[in-house]
PDB file of N, CA and C in Angstrom:
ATOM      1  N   UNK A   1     -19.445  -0.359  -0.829  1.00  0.00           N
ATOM      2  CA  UNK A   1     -19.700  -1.777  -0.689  1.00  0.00           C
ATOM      3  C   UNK A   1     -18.663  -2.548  -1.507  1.00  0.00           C
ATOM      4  N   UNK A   2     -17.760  -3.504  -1.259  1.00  0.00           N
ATOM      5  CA  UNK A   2     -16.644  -4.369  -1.653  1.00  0.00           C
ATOM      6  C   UNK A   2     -17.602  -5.399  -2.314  1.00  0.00           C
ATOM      7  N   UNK A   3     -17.469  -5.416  -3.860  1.00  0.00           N
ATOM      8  CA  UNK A   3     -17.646  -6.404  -4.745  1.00  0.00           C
ATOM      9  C   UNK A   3     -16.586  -7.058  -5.237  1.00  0.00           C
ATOM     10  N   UNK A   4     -16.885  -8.221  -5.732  1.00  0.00           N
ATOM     11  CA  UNK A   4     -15.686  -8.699  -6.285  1.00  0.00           C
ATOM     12  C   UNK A   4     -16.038  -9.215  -8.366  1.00  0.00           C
ATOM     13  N   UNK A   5     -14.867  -9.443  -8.970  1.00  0.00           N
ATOM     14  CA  UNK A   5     -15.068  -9.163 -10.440  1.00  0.00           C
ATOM     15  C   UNK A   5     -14.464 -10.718 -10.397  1.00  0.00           C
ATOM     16  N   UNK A   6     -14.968 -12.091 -10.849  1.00  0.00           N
ATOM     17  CA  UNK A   6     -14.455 -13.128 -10.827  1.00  0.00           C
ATOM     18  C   UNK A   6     -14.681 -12.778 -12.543  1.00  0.00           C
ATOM     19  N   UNK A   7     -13.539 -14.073 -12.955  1.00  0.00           N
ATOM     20  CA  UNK A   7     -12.997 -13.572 -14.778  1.00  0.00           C
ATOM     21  C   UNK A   7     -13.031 -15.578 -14.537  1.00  0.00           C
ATOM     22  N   UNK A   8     -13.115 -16.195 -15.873  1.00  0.00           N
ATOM     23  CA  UNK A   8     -12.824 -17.930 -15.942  1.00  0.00           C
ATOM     24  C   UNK A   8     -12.324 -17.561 -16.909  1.00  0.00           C
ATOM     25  N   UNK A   9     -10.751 -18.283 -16.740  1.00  0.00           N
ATOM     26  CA  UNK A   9     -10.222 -18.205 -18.259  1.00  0.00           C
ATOM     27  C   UNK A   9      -9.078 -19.771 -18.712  1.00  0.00           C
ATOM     28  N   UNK A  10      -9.135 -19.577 -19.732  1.00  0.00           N
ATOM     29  CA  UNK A  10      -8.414 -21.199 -20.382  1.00  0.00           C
ATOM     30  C   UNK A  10      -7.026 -20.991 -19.646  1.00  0.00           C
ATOM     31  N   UNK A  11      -6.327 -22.067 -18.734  1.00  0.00           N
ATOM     32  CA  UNK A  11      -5.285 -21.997 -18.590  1.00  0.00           C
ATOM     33  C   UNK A  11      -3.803 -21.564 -19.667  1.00  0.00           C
ATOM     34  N   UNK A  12      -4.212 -22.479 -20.614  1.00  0.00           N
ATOM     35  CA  UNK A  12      -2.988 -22.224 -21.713  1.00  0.00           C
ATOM     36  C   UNK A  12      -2.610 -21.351 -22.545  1.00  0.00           C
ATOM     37  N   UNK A  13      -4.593 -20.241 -22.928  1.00  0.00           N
ATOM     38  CA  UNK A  13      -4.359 -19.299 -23.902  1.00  0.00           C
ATOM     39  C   UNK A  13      -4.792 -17.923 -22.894  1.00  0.00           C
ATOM     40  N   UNK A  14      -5.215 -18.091 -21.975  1.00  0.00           N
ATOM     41  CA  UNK A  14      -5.500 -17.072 -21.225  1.00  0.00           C
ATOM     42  C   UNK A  14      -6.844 -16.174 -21.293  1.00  0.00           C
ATOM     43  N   UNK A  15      -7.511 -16.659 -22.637  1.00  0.00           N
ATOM     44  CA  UNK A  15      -8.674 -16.259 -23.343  1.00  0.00           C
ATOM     45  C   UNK A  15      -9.609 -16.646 -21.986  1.00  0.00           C
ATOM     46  N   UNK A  16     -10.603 -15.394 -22.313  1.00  0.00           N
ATOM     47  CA  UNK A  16     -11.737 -15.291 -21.046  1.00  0.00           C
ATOM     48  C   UNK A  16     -12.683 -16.608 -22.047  1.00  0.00           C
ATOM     49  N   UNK A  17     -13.271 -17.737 -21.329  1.00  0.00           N
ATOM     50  CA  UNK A  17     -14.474 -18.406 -21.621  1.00  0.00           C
ATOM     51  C   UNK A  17     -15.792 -17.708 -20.924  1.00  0.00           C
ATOM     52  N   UNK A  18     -15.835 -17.368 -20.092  1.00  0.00           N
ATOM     53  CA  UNK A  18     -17.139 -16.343 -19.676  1.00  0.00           C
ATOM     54  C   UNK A  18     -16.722 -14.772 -19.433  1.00  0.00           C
ATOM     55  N   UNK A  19     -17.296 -13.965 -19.536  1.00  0.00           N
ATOM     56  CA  UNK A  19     -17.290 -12.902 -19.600  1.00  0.00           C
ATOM     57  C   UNK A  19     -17.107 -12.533 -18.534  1.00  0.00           C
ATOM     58  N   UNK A  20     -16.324 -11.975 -17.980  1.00  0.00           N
ATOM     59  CA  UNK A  20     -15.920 -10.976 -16.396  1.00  0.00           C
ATOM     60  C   UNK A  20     -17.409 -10.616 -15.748  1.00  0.00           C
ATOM     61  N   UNK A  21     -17.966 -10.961 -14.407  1.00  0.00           N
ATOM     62  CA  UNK A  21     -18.981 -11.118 -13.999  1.00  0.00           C
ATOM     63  C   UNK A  21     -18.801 -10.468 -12.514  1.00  0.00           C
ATOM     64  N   UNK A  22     -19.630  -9.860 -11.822  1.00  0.00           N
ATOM     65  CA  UNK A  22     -19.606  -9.209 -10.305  1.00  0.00           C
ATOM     66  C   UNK A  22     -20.500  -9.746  -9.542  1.00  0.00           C
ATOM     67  N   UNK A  23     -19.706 -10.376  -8.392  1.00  0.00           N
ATOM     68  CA  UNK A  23     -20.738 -10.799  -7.414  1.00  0.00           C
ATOM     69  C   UNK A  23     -20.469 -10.278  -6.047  1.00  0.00           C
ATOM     70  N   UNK A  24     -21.335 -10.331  -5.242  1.00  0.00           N
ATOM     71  CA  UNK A  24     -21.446  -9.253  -3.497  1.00  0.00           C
ATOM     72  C   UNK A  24     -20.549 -10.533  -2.363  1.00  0.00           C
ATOM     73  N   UNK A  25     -20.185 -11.673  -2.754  1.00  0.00           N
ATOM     74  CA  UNK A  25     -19.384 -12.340  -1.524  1.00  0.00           C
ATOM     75  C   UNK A  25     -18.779 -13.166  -2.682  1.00  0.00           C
ATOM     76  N   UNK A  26     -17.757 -14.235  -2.150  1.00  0.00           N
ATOM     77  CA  UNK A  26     -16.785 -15.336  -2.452  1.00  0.00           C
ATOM     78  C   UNK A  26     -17.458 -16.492  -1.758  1.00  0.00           C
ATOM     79  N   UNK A  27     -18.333 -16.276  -1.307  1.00  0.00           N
ATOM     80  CA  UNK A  27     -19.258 -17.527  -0.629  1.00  0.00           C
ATOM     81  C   UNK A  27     -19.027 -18.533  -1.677  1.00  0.00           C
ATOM     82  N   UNK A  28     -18.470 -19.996  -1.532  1.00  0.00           N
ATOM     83  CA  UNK A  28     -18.441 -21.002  -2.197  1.00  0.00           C
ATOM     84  C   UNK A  28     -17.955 -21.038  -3.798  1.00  0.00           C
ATOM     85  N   UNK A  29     -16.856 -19.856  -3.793  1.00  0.00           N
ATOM     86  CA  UNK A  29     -15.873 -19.422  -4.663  1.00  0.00           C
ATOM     87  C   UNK A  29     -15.214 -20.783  -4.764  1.00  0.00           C
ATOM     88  N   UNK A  30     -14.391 -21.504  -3.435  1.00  0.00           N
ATOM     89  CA  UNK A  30     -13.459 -22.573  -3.526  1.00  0.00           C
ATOM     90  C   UNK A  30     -14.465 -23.744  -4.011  1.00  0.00           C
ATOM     91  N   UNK A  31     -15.600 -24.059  -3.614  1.00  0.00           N
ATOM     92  CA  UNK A  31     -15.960 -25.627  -4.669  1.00  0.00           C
ATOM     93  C   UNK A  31     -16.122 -24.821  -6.439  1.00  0.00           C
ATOM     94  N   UNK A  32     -16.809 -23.888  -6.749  1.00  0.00           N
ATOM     95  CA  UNK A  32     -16.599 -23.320  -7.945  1.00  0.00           C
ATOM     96  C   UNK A  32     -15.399 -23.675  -8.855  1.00  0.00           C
ATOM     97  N   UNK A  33     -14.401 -23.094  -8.080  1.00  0.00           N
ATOM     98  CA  UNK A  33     -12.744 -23.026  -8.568  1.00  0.00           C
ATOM     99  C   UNK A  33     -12.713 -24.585  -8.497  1.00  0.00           C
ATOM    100  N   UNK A  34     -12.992 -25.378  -7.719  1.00  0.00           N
ATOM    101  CA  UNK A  34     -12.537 -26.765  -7.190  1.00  0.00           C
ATOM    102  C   UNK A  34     -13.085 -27.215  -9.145  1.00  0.00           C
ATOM    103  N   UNK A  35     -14.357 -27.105  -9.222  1.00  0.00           N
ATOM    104  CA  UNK A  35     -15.062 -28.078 -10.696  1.00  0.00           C
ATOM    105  C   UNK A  35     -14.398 -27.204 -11.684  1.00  0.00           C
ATOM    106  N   UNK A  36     -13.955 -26.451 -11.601  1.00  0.00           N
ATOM    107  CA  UNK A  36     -13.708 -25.651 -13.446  1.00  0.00           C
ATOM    108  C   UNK A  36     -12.039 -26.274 -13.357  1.00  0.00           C
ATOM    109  N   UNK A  37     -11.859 -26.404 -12.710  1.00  0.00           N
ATOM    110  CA  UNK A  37      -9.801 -26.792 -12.521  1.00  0.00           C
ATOM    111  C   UNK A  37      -9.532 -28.397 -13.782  1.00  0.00           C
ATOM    112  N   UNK A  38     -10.665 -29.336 -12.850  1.00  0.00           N
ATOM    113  CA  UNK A  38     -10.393 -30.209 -14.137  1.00  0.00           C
ATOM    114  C   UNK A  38     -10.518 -30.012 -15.939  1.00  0.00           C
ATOM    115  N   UNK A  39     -11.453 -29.087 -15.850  1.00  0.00           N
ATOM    116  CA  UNK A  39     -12.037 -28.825 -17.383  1.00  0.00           C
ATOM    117  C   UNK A  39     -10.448 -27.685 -18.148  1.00  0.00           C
ATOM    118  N   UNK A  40      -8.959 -27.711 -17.153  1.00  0.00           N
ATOM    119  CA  UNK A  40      -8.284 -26.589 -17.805  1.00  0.00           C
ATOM    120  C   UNK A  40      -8.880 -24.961 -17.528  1.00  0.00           C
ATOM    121  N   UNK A  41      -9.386 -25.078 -16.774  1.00  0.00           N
ATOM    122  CA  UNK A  41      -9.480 -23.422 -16.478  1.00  0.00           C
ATOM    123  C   UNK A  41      -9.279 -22.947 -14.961  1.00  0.00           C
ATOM    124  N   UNK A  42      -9.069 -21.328 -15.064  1.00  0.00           N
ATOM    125  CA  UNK A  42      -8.233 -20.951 -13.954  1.00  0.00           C
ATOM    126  C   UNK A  42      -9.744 -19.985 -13.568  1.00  0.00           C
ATOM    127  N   UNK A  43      -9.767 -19.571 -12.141  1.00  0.00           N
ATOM    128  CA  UNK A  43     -10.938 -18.301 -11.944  1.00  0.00           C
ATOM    129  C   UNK A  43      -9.854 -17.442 -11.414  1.00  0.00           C
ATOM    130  N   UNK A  44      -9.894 -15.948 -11.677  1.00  0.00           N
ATOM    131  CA  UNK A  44      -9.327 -15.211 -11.306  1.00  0.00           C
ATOM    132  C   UNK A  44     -10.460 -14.177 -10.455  1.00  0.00           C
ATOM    133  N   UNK A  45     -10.232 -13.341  -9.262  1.00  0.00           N
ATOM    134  CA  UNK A  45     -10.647 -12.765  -8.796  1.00  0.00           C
ATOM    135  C   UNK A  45      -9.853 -11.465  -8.411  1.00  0.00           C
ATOM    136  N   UNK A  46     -11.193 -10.535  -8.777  1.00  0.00           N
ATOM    137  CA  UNK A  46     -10.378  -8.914  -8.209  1.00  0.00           C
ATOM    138  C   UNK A  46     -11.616  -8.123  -7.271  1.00  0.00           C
ATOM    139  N   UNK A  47     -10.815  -7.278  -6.968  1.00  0.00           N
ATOM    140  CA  UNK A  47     -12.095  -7.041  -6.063  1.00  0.00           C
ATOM    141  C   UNK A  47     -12.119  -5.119  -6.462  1.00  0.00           C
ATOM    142  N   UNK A  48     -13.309  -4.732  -6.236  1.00  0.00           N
ATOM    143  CA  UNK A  48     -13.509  -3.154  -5.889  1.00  0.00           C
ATOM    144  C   UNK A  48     -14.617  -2.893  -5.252  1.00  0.00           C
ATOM    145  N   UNK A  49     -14.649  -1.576  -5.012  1.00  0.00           N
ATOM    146  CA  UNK A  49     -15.180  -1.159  -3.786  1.00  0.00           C
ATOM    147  C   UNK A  49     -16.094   0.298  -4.439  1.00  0.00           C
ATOM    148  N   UNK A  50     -17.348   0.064  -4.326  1.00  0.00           N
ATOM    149  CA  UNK A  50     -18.206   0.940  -4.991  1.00  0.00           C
ATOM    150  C   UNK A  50     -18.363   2.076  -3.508  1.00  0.00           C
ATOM    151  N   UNK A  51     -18.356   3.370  -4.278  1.00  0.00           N
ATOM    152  CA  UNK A  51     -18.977   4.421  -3.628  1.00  0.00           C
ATOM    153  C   UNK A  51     -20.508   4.861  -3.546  1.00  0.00           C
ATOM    154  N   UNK A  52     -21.054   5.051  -2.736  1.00  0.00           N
ATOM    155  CA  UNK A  52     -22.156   5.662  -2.776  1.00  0.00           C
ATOM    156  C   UNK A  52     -22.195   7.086  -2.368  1.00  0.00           C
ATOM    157  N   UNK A  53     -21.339   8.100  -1.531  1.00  0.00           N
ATOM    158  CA  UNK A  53     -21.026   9.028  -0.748  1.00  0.00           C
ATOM    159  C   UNK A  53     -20.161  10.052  -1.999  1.00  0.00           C
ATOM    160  N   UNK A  54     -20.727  10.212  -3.413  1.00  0.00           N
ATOM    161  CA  UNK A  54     -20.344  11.196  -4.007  1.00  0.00           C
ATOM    162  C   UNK A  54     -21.059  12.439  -3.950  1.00  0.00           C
ATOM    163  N   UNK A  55     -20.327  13.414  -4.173  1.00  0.00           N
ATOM    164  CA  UNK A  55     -20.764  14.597  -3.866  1.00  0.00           C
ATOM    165  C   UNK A  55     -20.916  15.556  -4.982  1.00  0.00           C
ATOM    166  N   UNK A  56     -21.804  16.729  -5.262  1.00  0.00           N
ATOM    167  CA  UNK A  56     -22.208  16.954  -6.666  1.00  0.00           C
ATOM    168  C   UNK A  56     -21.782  18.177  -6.275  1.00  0.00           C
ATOM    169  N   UNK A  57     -20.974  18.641  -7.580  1.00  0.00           N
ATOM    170  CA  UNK A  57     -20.223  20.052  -7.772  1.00  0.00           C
ATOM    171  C   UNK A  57     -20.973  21.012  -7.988  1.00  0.00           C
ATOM    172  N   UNK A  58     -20.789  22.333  -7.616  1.00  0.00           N
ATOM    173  CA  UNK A  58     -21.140  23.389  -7.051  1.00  0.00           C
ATOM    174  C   UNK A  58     -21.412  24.367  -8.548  1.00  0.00           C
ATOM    175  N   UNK A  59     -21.980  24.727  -9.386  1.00  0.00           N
ATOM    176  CA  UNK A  59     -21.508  25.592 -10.078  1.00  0.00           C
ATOM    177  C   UNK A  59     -21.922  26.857  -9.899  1.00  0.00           C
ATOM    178  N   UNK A  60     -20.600  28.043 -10.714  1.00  0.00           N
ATOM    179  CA  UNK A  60     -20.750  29.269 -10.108  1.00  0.00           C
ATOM    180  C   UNK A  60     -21.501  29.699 -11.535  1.00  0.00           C
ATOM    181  N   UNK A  61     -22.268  31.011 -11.229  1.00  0.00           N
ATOM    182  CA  UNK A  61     -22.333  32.129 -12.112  1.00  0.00           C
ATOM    183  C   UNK A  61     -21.264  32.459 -12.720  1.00  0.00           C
ATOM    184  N   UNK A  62     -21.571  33.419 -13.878  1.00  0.00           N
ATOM    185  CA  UNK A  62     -20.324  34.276 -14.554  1.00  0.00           C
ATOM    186  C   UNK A  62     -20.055  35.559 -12.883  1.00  0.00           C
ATOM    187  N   UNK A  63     -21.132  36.171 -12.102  1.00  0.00           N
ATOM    188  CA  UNK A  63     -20.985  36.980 -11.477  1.00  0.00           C
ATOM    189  C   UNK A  63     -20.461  36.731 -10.296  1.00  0.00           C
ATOM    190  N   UNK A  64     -19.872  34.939  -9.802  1.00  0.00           N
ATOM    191  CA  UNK A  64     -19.045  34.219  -8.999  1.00  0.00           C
ATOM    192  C   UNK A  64     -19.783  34.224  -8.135  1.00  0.00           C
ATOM    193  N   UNK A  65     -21.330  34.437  -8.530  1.00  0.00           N
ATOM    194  CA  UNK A  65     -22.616  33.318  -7.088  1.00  0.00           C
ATOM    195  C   UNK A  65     -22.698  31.824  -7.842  1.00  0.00           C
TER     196      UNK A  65
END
């Protein structure tokens, strides 16, 4: 499932003002970004992509069952 990691940080010092946060869409990302722009801050967005389809390793015996 594709999440995304939005970060708000001070334009000039680059310092995070909120803490790096994960949300499931960008739904109404642009008015967000639109109100924090006057106050000097930038939103940065990254995105990743969670697995659910891991698979659990096998272990052998000393006798290689």
């Amino acid at each position: 499932m594709q999440k995304f990691i939005i970060s708000v940080k001070e334009k000039n010092s680059g310092r995070d003002v909120v803490s790096p946060y994960i949300v499931n869409s960008l739904s109404g990302l642009g008015n967000y970004s639109e109100r924090l722009s006057p106050m000097g801050l930038i939103v940065i967005v990254d995105s990743i992509k969670e697995e659910d389809n891991f698979v659990e390793p096998i272990k052998q015996t000393q006798d290689g069952n």
